[in-house]
PDB file of N, CA and C in Angstrom:
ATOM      1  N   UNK A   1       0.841  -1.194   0.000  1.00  0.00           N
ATOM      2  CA  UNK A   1       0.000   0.000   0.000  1.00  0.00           C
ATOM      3  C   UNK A   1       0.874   1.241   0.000  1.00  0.00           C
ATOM      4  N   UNK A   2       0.186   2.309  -0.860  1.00  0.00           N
ATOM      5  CA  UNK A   2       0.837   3.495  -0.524  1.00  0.00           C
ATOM      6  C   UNK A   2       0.602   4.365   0.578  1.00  0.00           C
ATOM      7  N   UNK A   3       1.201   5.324   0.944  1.00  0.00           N
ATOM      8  CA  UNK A   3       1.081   6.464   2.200  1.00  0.00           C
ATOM      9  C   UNK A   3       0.400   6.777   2.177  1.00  0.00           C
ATOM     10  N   UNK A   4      -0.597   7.191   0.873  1.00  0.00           N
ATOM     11  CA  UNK A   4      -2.047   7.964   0.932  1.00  0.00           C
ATOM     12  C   UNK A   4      -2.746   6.887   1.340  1.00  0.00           C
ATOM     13  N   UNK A   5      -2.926   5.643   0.487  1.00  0.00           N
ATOM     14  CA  UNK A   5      -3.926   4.728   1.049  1.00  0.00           C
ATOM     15  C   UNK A   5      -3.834   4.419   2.591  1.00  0.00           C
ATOM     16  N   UNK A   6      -3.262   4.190   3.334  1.00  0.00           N
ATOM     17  CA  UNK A   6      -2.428   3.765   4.694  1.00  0.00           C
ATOM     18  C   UNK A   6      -3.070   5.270   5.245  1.00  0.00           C
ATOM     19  N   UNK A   7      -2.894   6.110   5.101  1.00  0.00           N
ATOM     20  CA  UNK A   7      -3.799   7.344   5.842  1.00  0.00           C
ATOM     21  C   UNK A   7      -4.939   7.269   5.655  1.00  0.00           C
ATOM     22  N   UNK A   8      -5.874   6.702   4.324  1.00  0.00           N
ATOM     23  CA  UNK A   8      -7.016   7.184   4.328  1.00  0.00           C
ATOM     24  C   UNK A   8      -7.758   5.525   5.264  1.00  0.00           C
ATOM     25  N   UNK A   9      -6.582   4.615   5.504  1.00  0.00           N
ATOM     26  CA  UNK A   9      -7.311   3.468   6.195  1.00  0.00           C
ATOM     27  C   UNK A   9      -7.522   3.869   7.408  1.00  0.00           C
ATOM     28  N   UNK A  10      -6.152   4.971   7.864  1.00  0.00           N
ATOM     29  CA  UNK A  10      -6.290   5.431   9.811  1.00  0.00           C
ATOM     30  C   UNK A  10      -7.282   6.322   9.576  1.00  0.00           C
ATOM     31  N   UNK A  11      -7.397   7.042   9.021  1.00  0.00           N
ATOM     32  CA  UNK A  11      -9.297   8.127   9.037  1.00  0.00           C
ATOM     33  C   UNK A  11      -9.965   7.589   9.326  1.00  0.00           C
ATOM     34  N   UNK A  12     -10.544   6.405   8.017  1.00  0.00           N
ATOM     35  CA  UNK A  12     -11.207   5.911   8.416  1.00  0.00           C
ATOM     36  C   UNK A  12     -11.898   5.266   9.869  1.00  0.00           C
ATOM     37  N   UNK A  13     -10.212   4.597  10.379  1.00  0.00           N
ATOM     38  CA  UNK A  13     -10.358   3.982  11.989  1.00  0.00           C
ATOM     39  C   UNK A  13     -11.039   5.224  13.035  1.00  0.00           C
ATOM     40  N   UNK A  14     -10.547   6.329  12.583  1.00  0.00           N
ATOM     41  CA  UNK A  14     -10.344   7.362  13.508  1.00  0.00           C
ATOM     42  C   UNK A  14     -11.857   7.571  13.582  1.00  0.00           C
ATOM     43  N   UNK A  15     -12.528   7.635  12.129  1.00  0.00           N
ATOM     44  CA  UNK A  15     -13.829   8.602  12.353  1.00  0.00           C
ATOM     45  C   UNK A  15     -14.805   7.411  12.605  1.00  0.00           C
ATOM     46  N   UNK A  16     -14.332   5.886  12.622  1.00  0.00           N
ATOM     47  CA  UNK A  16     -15.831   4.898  12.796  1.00  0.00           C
ATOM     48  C   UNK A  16     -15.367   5.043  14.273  1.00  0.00           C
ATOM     49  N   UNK A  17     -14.120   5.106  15.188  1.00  0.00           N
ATOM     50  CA  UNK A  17     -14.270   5.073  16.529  1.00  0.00           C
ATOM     51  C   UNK A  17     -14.745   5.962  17.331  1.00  0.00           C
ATOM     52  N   UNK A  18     -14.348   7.261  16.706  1.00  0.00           N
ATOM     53  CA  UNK A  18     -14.626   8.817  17.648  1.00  0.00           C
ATOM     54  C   UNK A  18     -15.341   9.627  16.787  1.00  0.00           C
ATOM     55  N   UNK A  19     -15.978   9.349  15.762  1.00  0.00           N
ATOM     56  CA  UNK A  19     -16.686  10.388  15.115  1.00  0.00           C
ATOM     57  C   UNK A  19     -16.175  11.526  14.316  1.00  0.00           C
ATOM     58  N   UNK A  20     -14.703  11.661  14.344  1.00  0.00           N
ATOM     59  CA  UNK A  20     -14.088  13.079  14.105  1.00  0.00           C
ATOM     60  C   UNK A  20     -13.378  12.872  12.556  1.00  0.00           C
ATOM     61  N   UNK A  21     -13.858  13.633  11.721  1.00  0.00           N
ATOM     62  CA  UNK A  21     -12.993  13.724  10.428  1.00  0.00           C
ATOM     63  C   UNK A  21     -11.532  14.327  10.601  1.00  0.00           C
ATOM     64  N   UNK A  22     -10.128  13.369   9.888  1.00  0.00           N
ATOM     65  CA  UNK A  22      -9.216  13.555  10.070  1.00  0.00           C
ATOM     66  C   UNK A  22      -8.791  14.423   8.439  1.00  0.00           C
ATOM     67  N   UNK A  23      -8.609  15.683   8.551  1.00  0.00           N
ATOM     68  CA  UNK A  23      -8.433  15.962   7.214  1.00  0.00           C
ATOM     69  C   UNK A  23      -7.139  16.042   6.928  1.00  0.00           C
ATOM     70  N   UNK A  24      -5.911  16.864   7.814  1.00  0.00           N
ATOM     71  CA  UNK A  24      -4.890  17.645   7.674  1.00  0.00           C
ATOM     72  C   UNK A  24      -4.143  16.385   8.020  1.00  0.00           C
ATOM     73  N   UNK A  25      -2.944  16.383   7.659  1.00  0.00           N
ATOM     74  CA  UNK A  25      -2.249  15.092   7.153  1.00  0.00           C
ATOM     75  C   UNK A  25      -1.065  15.054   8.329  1.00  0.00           C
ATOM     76  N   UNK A  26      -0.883  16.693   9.053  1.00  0.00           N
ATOM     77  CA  UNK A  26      -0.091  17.297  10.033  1.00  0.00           C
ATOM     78  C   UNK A  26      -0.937  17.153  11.273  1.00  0.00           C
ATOM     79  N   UNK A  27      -2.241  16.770  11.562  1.00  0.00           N
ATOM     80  CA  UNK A  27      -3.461  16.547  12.677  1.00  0.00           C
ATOM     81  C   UNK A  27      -2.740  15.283  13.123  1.00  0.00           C
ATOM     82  N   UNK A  28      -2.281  15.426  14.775  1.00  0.00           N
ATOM     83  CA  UNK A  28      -2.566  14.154  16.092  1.00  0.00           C
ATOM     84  C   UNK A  28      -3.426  13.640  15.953  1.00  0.00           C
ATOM     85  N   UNK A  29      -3.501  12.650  15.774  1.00  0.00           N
ATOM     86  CA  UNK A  29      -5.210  12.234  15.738  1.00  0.00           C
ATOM     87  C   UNK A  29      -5.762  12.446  16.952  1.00  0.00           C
ATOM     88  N   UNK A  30      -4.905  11.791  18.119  1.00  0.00           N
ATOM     89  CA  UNK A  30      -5.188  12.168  19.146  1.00  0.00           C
ATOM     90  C   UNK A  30      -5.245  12.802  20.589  1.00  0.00           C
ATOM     91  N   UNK A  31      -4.988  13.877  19.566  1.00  0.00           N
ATOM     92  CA  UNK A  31      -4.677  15.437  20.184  1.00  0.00           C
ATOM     93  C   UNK A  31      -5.762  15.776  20.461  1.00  0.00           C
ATOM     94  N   UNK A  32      -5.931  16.790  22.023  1.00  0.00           N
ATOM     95  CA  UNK A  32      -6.714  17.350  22.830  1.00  0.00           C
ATOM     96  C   UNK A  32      -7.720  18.159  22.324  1.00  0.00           C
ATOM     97  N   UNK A  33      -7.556  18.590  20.952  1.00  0.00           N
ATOM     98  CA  UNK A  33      -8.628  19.654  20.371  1.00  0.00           C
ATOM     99  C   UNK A  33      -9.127  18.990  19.829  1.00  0.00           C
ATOM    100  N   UNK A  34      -9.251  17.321  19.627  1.00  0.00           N
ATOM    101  CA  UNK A  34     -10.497  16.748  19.189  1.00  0.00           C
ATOM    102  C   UNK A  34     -11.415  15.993  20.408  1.00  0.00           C
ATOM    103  N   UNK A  35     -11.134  16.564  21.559  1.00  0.00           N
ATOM    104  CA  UNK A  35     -12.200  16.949  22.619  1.00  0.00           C
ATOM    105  C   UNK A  35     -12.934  14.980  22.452  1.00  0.00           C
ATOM    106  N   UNK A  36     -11.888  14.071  22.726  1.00  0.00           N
ATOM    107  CA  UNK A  36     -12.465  12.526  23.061  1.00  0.00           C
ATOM    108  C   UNK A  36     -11.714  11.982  24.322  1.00  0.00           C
ATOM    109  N   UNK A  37     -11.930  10.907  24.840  1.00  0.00           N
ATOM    110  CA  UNK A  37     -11.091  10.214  25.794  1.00  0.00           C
ATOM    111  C   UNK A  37     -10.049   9.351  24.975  1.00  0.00           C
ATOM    112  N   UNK A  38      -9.121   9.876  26.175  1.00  0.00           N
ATOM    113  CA  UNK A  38      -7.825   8.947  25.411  1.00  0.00           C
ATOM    114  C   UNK A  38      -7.788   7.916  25.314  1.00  0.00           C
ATOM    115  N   UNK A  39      -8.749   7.218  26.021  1.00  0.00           N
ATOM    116  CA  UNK A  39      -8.775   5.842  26.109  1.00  0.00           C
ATOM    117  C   UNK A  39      -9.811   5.294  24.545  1.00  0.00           C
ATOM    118  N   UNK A  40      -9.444   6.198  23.819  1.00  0.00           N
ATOM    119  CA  UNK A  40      -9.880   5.842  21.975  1.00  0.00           C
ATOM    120  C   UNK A  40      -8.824   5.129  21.544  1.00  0.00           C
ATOM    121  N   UNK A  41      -7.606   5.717  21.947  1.00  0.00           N
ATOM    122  CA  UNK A  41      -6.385   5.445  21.260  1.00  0.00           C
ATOM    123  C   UNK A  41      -6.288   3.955  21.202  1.00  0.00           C
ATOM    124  N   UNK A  42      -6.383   3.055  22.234  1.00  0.00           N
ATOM    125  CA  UNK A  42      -5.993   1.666  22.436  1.00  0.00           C
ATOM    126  C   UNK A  42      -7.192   1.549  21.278  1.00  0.00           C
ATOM    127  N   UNK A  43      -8.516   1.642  21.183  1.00  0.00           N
ATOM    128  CA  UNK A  43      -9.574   1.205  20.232  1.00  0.00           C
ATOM    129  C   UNK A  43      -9.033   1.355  18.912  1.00  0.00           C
ATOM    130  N   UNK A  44      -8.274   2.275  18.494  1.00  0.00           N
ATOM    131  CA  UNK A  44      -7.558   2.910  17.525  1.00  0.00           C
ATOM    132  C   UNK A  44      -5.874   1.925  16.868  1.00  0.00           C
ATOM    133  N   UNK A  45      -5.574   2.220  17.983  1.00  0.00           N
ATOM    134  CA  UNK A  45      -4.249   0.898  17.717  1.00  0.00           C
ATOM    135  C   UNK A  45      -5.164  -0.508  17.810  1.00  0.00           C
ATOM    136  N   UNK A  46      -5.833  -1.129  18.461  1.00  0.00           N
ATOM    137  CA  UNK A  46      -6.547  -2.413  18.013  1.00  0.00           C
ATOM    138  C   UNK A  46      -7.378  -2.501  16.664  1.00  0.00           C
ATOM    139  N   UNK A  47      -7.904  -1.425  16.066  1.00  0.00           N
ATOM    140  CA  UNK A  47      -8.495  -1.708  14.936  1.00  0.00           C
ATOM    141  C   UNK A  47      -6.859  -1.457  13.746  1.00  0.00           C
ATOM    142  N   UNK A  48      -6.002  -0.693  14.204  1.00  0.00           N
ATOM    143  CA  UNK A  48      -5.102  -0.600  13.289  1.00  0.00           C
ATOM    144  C   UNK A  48      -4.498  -2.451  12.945  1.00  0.00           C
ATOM    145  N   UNK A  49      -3.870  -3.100  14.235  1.00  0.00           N
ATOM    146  CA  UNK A  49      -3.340  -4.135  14.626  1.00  0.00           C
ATOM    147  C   UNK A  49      -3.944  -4.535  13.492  1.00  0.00           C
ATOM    148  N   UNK A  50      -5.613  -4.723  13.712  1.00  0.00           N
ATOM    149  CA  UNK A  50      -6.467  -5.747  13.032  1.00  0.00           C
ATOM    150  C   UNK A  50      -6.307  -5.672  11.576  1.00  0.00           C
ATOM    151  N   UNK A  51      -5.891  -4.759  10.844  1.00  0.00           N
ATOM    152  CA  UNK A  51      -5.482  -4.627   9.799  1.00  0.00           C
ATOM    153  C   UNK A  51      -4.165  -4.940   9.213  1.00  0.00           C
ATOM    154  N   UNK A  52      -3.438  -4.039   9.801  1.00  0.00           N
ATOM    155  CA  UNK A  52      -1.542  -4.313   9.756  1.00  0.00           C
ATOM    156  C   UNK A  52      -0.946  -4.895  10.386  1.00  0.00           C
ATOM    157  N   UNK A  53      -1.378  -5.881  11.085  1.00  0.00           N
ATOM    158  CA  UNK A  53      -0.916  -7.098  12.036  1.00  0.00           C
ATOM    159  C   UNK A  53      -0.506  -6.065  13.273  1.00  0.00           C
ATOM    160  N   UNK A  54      -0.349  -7.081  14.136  1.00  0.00           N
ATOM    161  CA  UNK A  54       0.648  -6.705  15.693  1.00  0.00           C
ATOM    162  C   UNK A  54       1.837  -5.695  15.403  1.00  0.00           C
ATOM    163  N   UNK A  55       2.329  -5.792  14.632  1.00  0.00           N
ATOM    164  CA  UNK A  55       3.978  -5.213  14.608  1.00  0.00           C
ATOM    165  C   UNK A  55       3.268  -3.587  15.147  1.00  0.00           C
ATOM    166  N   UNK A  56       2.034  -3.222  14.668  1.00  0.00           N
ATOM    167  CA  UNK A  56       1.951  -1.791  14.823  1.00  0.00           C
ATOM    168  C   UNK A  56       2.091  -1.251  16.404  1.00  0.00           C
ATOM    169  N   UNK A  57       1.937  -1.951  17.128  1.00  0.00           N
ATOM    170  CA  UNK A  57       1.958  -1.669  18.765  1.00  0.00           C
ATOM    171  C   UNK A  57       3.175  -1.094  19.107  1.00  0.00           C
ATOM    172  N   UNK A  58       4.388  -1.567  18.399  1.00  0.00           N
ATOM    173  CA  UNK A  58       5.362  -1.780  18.697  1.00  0.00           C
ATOM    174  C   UNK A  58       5.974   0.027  18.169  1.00  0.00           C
ATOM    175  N   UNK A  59       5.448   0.109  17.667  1.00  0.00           N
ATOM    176  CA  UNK A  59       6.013   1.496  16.678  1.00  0.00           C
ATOM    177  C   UNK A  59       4.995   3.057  18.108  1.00  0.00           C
ATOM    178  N   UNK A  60       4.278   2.903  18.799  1.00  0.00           N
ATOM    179  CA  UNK A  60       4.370   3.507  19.702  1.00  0.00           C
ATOM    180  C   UNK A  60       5.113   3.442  20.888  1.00  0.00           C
ATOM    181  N   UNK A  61       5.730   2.141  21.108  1.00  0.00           N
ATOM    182  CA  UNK A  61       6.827   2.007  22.127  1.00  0.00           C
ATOM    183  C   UNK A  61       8.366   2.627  21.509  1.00  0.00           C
ATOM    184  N   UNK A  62       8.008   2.579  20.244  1.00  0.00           N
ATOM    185  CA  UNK A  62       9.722   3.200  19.318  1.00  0.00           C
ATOM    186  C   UNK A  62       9.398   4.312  18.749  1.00  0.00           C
ATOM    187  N   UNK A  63       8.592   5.523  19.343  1.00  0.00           N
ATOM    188  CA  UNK A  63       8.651   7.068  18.791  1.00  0.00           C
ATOM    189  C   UNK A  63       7.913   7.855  19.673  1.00  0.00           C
ATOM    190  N   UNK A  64       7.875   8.899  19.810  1.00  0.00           N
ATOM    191  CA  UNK A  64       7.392   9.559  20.637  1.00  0.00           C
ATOM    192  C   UNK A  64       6.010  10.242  20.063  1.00  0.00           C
ATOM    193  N   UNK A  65       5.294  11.454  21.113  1.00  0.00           N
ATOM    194  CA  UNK A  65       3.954  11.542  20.599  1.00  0.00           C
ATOM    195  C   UNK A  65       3.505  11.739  19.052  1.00  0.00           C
ATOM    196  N   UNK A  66       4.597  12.281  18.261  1.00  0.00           N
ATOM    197  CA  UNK A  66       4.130  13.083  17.254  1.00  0.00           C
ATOM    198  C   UNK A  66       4.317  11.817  16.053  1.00  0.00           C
ATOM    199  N   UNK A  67       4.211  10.418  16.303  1.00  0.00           N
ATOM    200  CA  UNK A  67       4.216   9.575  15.609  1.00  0.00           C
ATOM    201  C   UNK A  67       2.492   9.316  15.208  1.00  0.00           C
ATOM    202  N   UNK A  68       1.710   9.881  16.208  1.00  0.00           N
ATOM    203  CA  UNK A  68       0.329  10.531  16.312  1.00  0.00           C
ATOM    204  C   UNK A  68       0.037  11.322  15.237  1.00  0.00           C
ATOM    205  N   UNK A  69       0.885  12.197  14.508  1.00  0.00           N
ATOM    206  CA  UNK A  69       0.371  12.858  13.496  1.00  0.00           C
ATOM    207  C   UNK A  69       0.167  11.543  11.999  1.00  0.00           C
ATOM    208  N   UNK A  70      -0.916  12.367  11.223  1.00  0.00           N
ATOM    209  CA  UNK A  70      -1.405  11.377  10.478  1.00  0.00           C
ATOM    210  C   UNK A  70      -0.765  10.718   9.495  1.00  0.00           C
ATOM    211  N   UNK A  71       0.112  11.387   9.027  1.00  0.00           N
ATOM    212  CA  UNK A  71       1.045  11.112   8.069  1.00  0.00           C
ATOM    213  C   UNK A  71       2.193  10.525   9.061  1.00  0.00           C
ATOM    214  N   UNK A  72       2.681  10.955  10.009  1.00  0.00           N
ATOM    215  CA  UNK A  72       4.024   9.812  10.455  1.00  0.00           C
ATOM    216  C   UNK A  72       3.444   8.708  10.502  1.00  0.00           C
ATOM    217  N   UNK A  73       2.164   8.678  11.323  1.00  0.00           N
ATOM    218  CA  UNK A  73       2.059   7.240  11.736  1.00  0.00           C
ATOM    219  C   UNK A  73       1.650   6.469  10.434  1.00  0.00           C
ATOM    220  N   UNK A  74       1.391   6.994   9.688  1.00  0.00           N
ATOM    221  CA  UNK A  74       1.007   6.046   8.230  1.00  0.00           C
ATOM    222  C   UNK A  74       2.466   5.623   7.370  1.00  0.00           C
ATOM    223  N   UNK A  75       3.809   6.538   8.328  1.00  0.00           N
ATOM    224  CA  UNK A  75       5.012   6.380   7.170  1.00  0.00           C
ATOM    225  C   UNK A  75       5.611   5.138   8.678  1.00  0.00           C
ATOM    226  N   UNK A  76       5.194   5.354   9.817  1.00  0.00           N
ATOM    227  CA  UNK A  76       6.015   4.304  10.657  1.00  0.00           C
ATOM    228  C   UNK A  76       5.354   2.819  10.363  1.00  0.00           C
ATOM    229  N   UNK A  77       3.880   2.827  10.267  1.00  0.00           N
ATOM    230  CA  UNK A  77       3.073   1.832   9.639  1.00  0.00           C
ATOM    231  C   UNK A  77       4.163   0.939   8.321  1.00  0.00           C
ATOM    232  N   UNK A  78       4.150   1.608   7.686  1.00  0.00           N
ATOM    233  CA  UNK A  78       4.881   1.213   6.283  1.00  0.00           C
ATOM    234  C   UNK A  78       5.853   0.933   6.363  1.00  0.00           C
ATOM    235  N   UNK A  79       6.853   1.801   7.133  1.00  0.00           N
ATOM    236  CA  UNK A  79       8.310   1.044   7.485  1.00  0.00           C
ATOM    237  C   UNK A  79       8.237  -0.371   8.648  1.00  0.00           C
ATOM    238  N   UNK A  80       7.114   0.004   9.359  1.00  0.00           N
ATOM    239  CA  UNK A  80       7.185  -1.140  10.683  1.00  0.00           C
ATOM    240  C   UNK A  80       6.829  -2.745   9.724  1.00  0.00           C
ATOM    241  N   UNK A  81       5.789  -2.469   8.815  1.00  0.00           N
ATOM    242  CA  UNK A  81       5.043  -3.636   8.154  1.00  0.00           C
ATOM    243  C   UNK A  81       6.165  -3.701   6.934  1.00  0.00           C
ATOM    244  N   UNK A  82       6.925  -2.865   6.350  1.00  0.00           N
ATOM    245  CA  UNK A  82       7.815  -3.347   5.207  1.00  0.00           C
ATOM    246  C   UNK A  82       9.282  -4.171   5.969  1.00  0.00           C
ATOM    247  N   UNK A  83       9.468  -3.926   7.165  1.00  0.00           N
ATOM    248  CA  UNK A  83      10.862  -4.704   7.921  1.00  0.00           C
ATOM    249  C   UNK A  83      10.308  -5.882   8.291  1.00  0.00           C
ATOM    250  N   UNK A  84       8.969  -6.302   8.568  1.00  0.00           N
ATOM    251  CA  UNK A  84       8.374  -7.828   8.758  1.00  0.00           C
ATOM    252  C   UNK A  84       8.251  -8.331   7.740  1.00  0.00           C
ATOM    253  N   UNK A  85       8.307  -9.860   7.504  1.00  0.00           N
ATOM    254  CA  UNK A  85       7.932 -11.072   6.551  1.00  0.00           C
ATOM    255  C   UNK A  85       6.673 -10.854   5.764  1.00  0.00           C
ATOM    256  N   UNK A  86       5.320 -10.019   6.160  1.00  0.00           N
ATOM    257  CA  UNK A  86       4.339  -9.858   5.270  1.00  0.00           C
ATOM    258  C   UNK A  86       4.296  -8.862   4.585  1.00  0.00           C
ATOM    259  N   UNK A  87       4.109  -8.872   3.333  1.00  0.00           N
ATOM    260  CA  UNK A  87       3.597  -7.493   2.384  1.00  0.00           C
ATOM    261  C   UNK A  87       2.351  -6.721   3.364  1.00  0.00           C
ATOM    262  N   UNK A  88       2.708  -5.298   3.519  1.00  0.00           N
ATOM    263  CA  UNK A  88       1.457  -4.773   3.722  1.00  0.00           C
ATOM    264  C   UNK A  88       0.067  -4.417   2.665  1.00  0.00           C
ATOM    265  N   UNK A  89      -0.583  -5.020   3.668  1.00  0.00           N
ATOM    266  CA  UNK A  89      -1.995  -5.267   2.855  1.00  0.00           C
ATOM    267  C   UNK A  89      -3.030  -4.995   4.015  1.00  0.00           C
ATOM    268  N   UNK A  90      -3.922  -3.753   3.844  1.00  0.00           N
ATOM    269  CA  UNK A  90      -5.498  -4.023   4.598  1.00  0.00           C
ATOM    270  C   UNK A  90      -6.012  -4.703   4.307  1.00  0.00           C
ATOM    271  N   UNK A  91      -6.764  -5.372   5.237  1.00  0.00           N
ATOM    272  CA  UNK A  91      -7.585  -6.848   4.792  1.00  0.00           C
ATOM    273  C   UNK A  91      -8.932  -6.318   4.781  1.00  0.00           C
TER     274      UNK A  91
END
């Protein structure tokens, strides 16, 4: 998958869990001015997992907050899933 597709899969996650359209590519997803509980995020990394396997958990223990913005986390996605044995693919 490409970077655009891989972002428009985390929107997606973002807006069926919390309701909030992710437009700006530079937007935390889950940053304080979208006024949700943080406790989305784990709902957010589990629907990601469910897509891009496990490895994705791992890429918030190896970057700090701003791996949260929409575009890193769609470029750590891609590097985390291109250094494992499976092609990335949303299922």
């Amino acid at each position: 998958m490409e970077k655009r597709e891989v972002m428009n899969v985390i929107k997606e996650i973002v807006y069926k869990i919390t309701g909030i359209k992710i437009e700006d590519e530079n937007d935390n997803i889950i940053g304080c001015h979208h006024n949700y509980p943080i406790i989305y995020a784990i709902y957010i990394v589990d629907e990601l997992e469910k897509i891009f396997g496990n490895e994705v958990s791992n890429i918030f223990a190896e970057n700090d907050y701003t791996v949260w913005e929409l575009s890193n986390l769609a470029e750590a996605i891609i590097n985390k899933c291109s250094n494992s044995s499976d092609n990335l693919q949303a299922v």
